[in-house]
PDB file of N, CA and C in Angstrom:
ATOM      1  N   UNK A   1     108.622  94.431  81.222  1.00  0.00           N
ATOM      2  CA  UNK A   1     110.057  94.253  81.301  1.00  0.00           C
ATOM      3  C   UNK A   1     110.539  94.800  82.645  1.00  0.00           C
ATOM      4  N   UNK A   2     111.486  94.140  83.614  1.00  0.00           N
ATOM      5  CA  UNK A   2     112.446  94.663  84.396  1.00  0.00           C
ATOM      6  C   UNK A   2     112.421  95.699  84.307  1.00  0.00           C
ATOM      7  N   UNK A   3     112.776  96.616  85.040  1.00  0.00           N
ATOM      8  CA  UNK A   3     113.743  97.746  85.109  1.00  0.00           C
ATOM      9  C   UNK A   3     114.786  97.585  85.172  1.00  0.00           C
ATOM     10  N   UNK A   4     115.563  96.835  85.533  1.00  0.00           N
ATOM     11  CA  UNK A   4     116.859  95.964  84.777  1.00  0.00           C
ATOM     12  C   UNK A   4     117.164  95.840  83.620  1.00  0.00           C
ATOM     13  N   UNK A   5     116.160  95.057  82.851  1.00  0.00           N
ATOM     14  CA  UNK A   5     116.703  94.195  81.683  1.00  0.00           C
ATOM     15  C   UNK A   5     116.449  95.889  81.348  1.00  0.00           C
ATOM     16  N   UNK A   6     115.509  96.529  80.842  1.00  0.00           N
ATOM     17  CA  UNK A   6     115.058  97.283  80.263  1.00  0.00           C
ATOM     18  C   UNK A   6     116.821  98.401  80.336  1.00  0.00           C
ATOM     19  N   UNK A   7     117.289  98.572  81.587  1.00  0.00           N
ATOM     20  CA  UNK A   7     118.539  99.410  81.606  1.00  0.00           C
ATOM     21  C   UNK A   7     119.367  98.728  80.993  1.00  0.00           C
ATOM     22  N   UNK A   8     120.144  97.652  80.707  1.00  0.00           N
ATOM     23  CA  UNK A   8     121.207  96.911  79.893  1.00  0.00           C
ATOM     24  C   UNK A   8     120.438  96.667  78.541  1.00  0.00           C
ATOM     25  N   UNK A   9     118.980  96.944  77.827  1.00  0.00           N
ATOM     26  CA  UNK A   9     119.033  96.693  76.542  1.00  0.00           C
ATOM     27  C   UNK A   9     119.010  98.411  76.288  1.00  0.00           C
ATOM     28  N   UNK A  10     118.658  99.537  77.337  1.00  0.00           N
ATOM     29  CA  UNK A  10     119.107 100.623  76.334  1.00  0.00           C
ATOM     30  C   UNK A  10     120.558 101.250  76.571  1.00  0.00           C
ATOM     31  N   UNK A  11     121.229 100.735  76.788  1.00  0.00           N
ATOM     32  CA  UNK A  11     122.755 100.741  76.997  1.00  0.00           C
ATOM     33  C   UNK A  11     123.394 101.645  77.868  1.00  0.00           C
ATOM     34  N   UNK A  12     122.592 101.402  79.223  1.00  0.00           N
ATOM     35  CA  UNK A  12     123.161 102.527  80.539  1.00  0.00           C
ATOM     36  C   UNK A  12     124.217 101.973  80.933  1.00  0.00           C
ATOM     37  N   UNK A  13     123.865 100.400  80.940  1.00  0.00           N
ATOM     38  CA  UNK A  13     125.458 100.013  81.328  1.00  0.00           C
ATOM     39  C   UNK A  13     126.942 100.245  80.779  1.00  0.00           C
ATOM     40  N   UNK A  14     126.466 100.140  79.397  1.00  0.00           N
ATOM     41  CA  UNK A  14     127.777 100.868  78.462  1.00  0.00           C
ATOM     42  C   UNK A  14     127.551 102.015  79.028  1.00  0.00           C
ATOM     43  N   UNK A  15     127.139 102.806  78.900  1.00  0.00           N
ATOM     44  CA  UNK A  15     127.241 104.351  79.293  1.00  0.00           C
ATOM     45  C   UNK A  15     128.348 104.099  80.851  1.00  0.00           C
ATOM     46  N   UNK A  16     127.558 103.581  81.546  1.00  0.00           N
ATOM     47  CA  UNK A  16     128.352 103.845  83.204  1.00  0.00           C
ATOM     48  C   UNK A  16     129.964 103.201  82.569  1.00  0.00           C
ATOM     49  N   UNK A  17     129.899 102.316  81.929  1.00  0.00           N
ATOM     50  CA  UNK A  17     131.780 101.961  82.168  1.00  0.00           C
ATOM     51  C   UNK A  17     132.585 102.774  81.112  1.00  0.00           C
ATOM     52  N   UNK A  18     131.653 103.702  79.911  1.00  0.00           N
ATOM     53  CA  UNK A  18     132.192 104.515  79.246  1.00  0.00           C
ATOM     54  C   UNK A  18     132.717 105.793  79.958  1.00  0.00           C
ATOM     55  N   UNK A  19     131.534 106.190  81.131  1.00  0.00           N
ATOM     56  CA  UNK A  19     131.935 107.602  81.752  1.00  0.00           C
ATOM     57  C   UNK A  19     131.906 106.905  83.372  1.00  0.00           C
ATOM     58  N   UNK A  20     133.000 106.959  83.893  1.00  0.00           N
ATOM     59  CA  UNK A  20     133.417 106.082  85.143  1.00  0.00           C
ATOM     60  C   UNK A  20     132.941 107.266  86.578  1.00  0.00           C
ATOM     61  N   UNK A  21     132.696 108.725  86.016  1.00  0.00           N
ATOM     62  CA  UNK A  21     132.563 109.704  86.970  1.00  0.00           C
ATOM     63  C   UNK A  21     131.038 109.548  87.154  1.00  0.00           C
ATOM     64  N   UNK A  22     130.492 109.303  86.057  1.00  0.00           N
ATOM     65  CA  UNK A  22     128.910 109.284  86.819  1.00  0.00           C
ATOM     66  C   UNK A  22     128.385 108.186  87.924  1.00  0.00           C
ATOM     67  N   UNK A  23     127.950 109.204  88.565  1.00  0.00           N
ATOM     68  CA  UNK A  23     127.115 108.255  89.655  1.00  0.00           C
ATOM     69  C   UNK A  23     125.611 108.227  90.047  1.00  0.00           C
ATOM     70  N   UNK A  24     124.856 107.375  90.186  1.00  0.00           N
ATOM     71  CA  UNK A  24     123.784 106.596  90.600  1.00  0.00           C
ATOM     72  C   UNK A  24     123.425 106.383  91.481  1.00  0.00           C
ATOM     73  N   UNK A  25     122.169 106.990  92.331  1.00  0.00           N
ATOM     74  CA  UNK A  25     121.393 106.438  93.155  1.00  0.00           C
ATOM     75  C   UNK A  25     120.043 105.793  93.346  1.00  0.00           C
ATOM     76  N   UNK A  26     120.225 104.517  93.543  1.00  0.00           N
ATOM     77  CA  UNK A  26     119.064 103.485  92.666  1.00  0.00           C
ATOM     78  C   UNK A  26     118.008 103.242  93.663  1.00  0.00           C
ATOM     79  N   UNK A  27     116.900 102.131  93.362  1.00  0.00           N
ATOM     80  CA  UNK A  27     116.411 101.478  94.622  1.00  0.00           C
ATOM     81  C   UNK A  27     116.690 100.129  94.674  1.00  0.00           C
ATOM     82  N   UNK A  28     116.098  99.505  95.055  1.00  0.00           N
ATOM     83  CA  UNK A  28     115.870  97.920  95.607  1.00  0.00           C
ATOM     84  C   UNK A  28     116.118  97.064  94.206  1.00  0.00           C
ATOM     85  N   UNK A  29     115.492  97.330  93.513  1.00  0.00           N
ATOM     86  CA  UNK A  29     115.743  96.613  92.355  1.00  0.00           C
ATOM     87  C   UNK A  29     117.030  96.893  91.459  1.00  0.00           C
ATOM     88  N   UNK A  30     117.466  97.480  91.795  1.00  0.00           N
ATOM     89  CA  UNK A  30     118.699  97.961  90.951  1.00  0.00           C
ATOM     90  C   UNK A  30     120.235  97.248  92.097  1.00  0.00           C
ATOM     91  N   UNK A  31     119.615  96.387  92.848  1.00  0.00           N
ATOM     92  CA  UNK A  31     121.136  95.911  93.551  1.00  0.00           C
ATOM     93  C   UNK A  31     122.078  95.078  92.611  1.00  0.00           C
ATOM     94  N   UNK A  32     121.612  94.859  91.484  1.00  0.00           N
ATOM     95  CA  UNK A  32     122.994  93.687  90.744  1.00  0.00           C
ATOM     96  C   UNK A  32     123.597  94.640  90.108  1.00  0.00           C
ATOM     97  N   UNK A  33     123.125  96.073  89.768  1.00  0.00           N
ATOM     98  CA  UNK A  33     123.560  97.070  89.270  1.00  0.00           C
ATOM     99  C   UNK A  33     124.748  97.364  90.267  1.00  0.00           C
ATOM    100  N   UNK A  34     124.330  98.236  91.465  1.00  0.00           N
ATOM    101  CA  UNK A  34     125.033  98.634  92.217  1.00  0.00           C
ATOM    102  C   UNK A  34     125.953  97.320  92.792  1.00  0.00           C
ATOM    103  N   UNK A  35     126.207  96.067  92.992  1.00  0.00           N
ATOM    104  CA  UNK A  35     126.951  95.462  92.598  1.00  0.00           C
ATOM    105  C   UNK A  35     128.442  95.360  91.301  1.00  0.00           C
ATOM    106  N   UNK A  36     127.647  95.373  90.782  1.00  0.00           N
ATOM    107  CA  UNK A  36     128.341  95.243  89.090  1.00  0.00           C
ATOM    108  C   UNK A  36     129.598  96.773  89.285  1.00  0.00           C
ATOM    109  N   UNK A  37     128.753  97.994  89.870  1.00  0.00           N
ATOM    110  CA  UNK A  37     129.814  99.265  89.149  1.00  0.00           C
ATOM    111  C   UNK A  37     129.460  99.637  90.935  1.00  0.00           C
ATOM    112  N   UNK A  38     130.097  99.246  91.656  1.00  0.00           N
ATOM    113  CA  UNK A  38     130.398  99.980  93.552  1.00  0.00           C
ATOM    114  C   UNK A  38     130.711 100.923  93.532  1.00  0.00           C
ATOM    115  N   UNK A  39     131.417 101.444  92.815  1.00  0.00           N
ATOM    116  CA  UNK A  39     131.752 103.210  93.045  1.00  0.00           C
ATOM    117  C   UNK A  39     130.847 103.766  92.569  1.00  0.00           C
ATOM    118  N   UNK A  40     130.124 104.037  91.541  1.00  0.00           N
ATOM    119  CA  UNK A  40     129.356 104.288  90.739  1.00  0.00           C
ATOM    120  C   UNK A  40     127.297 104.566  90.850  1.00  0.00           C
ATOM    121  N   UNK A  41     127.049 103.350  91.277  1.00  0.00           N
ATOM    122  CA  UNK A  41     125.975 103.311  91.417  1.00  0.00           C
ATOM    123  C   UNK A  41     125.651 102.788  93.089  1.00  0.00           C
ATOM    124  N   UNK A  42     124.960 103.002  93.817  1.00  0.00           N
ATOM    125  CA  UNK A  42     124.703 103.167  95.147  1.00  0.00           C
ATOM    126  C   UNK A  42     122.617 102.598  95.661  1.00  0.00           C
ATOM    127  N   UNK A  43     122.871 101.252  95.617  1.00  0.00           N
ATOM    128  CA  UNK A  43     121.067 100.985  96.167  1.00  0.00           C
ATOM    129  C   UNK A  43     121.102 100.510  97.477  1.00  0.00           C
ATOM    130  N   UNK A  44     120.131 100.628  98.544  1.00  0.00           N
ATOM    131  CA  UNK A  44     119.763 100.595  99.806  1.00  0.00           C
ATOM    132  C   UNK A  44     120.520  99.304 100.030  1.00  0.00           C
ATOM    133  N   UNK A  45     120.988  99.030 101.272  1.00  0.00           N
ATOM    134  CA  UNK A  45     121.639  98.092 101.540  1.00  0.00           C
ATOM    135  C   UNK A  45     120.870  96.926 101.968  1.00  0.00           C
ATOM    136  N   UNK A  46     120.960  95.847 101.645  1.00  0.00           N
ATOM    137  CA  UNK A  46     119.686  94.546 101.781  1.00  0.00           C
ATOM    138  C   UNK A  46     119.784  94.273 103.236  1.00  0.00           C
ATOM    139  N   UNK A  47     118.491  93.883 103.459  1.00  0.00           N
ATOM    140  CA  UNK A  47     117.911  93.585 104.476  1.00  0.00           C
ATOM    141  C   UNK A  47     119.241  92.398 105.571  1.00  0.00           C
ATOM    142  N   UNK A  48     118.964  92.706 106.658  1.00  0.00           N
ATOM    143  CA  UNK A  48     120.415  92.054 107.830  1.00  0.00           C
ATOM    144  C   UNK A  48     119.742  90.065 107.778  1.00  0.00           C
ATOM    145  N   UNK A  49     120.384  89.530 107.599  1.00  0.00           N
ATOM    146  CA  UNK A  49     119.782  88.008 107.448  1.00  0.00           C
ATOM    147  C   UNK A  49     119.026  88.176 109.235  1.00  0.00           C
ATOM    148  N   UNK A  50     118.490  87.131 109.510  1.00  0.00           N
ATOM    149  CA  UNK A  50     118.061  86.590 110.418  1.00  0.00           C
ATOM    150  C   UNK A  50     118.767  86.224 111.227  1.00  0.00           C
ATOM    151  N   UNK A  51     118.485  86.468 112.764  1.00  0.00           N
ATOM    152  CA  UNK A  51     119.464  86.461 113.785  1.00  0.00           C
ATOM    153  C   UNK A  51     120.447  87.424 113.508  1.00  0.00           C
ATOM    154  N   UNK A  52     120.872  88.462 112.723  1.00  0.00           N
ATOM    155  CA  UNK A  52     121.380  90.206 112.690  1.00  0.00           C
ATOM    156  C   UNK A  52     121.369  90.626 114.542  1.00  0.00           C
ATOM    157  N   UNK A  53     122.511  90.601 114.649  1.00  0.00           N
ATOM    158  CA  UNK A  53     122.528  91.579 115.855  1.00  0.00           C
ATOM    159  C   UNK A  53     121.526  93.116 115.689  1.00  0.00           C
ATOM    160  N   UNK A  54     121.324  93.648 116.882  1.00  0.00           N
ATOM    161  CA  UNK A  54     120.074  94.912 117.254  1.00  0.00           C
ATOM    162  C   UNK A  54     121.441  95.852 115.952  1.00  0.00           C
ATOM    163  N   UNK A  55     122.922  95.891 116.384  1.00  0.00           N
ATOM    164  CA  UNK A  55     123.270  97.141 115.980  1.00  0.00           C
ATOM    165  C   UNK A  55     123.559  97.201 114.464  1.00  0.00           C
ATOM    166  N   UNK A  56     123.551  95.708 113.731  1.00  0.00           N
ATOM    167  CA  UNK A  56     123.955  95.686 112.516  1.00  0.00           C
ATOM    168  C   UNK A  56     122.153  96.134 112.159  1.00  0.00           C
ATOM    169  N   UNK A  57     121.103  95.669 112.647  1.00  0.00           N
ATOM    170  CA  UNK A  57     119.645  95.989 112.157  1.00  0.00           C
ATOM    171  C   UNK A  57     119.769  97.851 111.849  1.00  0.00           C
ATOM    172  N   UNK A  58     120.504  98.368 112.841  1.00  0.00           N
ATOM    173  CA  UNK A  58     120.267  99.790 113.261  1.00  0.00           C
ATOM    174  C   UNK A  58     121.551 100.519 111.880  1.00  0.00           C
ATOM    175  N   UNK A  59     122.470  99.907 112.611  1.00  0.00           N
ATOM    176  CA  UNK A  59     123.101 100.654 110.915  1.00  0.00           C
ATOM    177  C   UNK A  59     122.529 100.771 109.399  1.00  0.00           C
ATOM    178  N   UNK A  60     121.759  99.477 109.288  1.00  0.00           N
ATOM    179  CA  UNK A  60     121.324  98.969 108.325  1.00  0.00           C
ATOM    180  C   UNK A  60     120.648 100.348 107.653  1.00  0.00           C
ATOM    181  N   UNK A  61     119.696 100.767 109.203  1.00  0.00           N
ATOM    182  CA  UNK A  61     118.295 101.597 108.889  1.00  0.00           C
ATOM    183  C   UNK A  61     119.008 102.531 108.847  1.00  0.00           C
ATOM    184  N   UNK A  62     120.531 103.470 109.612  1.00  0.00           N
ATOM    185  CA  UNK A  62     120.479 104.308 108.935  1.00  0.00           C
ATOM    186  C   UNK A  62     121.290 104.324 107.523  1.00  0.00           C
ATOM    187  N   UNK A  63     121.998 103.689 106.998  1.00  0.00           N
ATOM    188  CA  UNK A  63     122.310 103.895 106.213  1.00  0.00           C
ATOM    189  C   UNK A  63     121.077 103.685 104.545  1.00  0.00           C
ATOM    190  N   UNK A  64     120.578 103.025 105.134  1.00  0.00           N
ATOM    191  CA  UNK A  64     119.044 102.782 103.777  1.00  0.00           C
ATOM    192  C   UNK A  64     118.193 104.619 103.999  1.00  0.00           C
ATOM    193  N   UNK A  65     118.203 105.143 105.061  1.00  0.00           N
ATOM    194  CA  UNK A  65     117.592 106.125 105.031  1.00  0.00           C
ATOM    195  C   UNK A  65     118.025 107.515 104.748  1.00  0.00           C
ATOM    196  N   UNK A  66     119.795 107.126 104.833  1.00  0.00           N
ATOM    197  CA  UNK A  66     120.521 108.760 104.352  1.00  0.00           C
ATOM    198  C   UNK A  66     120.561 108.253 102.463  1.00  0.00           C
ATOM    199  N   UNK A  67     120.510 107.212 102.332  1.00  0.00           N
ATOM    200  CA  UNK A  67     120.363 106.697 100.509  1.00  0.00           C
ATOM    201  C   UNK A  67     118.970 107.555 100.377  1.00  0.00           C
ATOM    202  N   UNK A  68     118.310 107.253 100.824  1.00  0.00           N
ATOM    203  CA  UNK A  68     116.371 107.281 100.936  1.00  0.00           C
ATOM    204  C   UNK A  68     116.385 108.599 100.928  1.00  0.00           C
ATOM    205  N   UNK A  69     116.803 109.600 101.677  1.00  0.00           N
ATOM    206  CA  UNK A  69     117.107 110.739 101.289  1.00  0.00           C
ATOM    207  C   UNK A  69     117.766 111.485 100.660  1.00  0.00           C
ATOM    208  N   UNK A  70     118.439 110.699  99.837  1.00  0.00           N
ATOM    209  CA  UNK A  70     119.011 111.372  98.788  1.00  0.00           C
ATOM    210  C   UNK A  70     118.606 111.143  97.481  1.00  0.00           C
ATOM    211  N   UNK A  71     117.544 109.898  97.415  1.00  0.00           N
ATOM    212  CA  UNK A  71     116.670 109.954  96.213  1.00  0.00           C
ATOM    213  C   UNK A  71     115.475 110.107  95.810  1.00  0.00           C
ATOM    214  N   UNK A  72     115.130 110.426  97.244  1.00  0.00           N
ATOM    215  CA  UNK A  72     114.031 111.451  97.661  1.00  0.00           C
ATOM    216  C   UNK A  72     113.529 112.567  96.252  1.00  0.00           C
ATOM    217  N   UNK A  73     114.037 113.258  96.366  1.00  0.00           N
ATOM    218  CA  UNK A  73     114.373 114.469  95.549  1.00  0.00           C
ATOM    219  C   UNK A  73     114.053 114.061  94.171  1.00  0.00           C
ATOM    220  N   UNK A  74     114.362 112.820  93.398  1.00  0.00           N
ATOM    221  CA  UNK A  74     114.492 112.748  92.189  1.00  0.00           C
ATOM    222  C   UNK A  74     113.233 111.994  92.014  1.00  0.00           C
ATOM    223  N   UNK A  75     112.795 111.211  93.253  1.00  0.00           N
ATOM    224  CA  UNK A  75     111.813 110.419  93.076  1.00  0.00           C
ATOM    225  C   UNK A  75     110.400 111.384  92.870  1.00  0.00           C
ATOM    226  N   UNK A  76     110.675 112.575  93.307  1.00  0.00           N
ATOM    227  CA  UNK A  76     109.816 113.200  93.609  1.00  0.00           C
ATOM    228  C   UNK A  76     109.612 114.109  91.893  1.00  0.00           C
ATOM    229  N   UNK A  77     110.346 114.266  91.711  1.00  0.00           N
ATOM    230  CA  UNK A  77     111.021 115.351  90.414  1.00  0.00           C
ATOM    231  C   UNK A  77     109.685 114.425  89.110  1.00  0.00           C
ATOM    232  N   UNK A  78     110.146 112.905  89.458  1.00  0.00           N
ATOM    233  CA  UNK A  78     109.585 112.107  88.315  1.00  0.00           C
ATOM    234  C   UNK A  78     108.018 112.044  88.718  1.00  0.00           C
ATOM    235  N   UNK A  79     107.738 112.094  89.926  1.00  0.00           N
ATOM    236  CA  UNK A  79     106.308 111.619  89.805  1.00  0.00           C
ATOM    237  C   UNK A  79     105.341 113.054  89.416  1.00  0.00           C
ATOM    238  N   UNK A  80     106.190 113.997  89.801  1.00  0.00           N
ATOM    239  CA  UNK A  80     105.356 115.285  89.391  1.00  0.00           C
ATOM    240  C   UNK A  80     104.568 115.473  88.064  1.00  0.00           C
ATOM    241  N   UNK A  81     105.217 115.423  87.082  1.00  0.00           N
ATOM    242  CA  UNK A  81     103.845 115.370  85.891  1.00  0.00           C
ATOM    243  C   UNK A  81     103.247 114.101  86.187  1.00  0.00           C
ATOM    244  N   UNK A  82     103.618 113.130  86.382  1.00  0.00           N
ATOM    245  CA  UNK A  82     101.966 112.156  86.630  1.00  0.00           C
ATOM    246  C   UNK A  82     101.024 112.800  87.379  1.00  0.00           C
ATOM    247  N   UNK A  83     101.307 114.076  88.620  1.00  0.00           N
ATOM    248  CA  UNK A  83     100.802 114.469  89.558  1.00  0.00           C
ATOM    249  C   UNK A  83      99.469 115.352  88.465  1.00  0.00           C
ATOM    250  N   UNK A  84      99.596 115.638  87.146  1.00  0.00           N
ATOM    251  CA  UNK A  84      98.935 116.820  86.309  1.00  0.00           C
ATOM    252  C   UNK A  84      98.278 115.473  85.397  1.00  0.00           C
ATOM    253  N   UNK A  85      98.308 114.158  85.497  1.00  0.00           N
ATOM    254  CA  UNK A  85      97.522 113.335  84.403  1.00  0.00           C
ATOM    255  C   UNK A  85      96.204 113.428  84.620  1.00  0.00           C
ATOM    256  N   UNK A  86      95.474 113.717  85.116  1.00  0.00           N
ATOM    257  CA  UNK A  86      93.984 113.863  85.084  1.00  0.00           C
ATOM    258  C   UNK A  86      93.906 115.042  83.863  1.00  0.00           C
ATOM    259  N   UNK A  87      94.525 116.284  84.142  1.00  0.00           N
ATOM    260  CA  UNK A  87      94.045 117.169  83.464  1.00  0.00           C
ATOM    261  C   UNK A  87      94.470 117.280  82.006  1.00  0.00           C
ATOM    262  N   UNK A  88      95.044 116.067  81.627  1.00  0.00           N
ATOM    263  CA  UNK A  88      95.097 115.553  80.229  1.00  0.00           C
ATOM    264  C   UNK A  88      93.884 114.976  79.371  1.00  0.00           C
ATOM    265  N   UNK A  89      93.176 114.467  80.735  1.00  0.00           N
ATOM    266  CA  UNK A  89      92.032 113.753  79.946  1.00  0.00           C
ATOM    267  C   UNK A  89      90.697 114.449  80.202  1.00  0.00           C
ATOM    268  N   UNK A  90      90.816 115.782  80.621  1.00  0.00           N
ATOM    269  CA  UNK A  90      89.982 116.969  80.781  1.00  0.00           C
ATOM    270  C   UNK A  90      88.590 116.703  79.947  1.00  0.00           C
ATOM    271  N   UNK A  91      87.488 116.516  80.392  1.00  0.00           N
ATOM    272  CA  UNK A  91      86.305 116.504  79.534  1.00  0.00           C
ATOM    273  C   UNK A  91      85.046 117.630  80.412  1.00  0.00           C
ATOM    274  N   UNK A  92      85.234 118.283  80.986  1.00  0.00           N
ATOM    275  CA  UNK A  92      84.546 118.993  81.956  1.00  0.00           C
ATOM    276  C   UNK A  92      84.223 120.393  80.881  1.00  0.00           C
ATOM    277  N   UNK A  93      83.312 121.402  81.647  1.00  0.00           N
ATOM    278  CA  UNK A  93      83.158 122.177  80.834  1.00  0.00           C
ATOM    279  C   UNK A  93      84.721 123.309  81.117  1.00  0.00           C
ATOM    280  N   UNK A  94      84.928 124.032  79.478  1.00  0.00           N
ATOM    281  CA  UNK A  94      86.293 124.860  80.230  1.00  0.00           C
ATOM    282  C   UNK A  94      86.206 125.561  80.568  1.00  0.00           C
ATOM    283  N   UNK A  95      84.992 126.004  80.700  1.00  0.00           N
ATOM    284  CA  UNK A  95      84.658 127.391  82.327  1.00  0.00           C
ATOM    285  C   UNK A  95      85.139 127.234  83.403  1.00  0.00           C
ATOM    286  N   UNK A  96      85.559 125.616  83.352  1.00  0.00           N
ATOM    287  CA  UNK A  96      85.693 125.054  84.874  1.00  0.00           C
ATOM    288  C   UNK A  96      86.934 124.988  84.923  1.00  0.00           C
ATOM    289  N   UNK A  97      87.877 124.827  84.267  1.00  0.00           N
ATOM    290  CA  UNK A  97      88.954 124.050  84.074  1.00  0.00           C
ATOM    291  C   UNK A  97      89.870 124.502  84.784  1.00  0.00           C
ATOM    292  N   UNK A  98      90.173 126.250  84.710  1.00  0.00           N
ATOM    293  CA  UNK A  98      90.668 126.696  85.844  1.00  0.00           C
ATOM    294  C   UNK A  98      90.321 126.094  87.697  1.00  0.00           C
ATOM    295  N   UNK A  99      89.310 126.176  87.926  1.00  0.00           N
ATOM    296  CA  UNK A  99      89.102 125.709  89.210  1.00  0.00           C
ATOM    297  C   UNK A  99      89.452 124.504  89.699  1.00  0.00           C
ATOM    298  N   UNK A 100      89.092 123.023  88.399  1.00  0.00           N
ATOM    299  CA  UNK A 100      89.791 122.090  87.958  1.00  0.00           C
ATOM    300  C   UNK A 100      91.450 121.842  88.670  1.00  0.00           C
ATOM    301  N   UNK A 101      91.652 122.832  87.609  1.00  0.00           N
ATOM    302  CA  UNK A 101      93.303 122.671  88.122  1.00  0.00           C
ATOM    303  C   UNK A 101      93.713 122.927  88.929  1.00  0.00           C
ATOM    304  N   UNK A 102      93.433 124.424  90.069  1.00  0.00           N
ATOM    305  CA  UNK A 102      93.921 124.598  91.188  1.00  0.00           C
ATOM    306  C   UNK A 102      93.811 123.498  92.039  1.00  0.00           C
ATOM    307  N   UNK A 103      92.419 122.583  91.855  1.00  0.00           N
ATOM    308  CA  UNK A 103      92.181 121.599  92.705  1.00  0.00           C
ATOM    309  C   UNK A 103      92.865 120.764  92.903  1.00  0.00           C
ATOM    310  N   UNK A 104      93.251 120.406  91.977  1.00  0.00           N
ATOM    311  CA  UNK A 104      94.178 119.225  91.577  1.00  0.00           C
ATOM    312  C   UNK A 104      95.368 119.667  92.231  1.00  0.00           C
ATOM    313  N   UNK A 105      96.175 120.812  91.656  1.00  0.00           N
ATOM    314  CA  UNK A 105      97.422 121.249  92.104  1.00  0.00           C
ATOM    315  C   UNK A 105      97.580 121.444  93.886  1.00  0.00           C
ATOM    316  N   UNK A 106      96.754 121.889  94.375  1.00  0.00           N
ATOM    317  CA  UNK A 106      96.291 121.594  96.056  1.00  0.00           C
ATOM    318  C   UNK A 106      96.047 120.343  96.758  1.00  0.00           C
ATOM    319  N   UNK A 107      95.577 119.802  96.036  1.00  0.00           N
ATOM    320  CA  UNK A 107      95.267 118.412  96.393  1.00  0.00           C
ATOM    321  C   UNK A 107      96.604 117.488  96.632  1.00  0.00           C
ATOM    322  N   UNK A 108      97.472 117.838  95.575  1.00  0.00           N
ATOM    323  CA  UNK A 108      99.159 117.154  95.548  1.00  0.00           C
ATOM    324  C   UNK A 108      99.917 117.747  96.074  1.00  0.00           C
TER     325      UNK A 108
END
């Protein structure tokens, strides 16, 4: 499923027009979103058509990259326990497991 469809069948969209103060910072796939609610939800600004003047290309980049840094942070927040999925499926001896993990945790 989308990450779309998947947000309008568990009812974020009701949520956003129920509470009008929350706001959203999405990615690429979330532009009909950030469409739909402009104050609200906020995704990288699409690519400058072809033949784009140099300075509309250049705004473009910074404005996709002060977004980019601001969801930085969350993007990061989520991938962190995937960062610990190996040591879910732990089959090593557990003498080791400590050493195991520091490795892992260094490694990321």
């Amino acid at each position: 499923m989308h990450d779309i469809t998947a947000l309008r069948t568990e009812g974020i969209e009701n949520l956003l027009r129920q509470h009008p103060g929350v706001t959203a910072d999405v990615d690429s796939g979330y532009q009909g979103l950030a469409r739909d609610f402009p104050g609200q939800v906020t995704a990288p600004p699409r690519k400058p058509k072809a033949g784009a003047t140099p300075g509309q290309v250049t705004e473009r980049e910074a404005a996709r990259e002060q977004q980019s840094s601001r969801r930085i942070r969350i993007e990061h927040s989520i991938a962190e326990p995937r960062q610990r999925r190996p040591l879910q499926r732990y089959i090593g001896r557990r003498e080791y497991f400590e050493d195991t993990a520091l490795a892992i945790a260094q490694w990321h």
